[in-house]
C-alpha atoms as a PDB file:
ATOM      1  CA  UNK A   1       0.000   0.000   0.000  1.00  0.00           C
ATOM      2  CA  UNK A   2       1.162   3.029  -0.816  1.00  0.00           C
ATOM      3  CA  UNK A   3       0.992   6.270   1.228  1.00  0.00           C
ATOM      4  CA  UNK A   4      -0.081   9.463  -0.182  1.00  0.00           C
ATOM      5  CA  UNK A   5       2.437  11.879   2.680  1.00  0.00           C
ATOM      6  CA  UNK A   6       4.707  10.362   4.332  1.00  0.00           C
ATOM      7  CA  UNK A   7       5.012  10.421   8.083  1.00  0.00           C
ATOM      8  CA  UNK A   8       7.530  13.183   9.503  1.00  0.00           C
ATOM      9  CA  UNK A   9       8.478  12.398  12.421  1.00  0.00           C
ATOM     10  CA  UNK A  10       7.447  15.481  13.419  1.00  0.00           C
ATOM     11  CA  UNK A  11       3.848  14.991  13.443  1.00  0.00           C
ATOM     12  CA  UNK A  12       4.354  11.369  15.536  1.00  0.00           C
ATOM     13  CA  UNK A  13       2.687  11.137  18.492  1.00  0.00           C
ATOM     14  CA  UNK A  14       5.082  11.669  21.737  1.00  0.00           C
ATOM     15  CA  UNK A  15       3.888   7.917  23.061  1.00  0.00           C
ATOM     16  CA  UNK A  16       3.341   4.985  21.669  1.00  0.00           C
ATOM     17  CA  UNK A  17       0.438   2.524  22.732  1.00  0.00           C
ATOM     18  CA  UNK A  18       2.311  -0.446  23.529  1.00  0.00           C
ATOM     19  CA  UNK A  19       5.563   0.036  25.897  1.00  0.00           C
ATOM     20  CA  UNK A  20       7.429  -2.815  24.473  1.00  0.00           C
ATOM     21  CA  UNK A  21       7.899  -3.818  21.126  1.00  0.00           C
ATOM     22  CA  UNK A  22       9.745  -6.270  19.170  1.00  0.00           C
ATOM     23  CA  UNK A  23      10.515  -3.973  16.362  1.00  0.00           C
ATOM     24  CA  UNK A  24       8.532  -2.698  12.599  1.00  0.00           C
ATOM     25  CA  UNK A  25       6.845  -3.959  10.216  1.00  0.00           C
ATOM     26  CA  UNK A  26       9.064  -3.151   7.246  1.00  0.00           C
ATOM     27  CA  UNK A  27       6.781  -1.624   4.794  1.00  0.00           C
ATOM     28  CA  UNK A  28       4.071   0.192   7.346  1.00  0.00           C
ATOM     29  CA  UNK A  29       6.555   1.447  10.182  1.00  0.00           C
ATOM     30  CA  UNK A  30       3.984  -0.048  12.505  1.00  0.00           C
ATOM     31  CA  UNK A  31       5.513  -1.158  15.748  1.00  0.00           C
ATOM     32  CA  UNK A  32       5.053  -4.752  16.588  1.00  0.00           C
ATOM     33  CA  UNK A  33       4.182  -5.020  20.205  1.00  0.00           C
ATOM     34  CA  UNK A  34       5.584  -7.893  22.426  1.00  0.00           C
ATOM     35  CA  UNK A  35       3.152 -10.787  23.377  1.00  0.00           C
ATOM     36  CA  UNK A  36       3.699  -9.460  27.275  1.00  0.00           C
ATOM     37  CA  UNK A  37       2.593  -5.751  26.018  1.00  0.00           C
ATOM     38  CA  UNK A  38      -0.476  -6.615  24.132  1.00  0.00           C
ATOM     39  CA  UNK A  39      -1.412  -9.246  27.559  1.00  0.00           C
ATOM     40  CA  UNK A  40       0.036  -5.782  30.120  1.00  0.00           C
ATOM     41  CA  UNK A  41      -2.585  -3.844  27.661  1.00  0.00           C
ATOM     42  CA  UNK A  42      -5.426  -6.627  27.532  1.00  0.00           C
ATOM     43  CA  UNK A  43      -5.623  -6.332  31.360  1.00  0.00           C
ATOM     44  CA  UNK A  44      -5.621  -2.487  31.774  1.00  0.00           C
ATOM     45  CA  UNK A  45      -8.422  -2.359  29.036  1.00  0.00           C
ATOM     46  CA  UNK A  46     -10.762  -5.561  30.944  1.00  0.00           C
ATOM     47  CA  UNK A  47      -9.663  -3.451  34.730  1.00  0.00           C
ATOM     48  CA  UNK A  48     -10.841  -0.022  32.944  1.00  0.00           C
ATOM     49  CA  UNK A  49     -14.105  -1.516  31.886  1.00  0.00           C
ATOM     50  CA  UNK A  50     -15.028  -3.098  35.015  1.00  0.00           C
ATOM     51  CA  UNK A  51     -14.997   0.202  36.687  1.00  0.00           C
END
């Protein structure tokens, strides 16, 4: 897929969603998340809805 602009790293947000990750996908730049991030995020999501 082909992107129109590309990203400047200027306009990246400051944080990322995941706090680990195991590196990028090649052609998106999308951060792969470690299986223990996406499980550390699962739980905060399932705690937040309880509330």
């Amino acid at each position: 897929m082909e992107q129109e602009k590309e990203i400047k790293n200027s306009n990246r947000p400051s944080g990322d969603i995941y706090s680990k990750t195991e590196g990028k996908d090649p052609e998106t730049g999308v951060e792969i998340p470690t299986d223990e991030a996406v499980e550390q995020a699962k739980e905060w999501v399932d705690k937040q809805n309880q509330m």
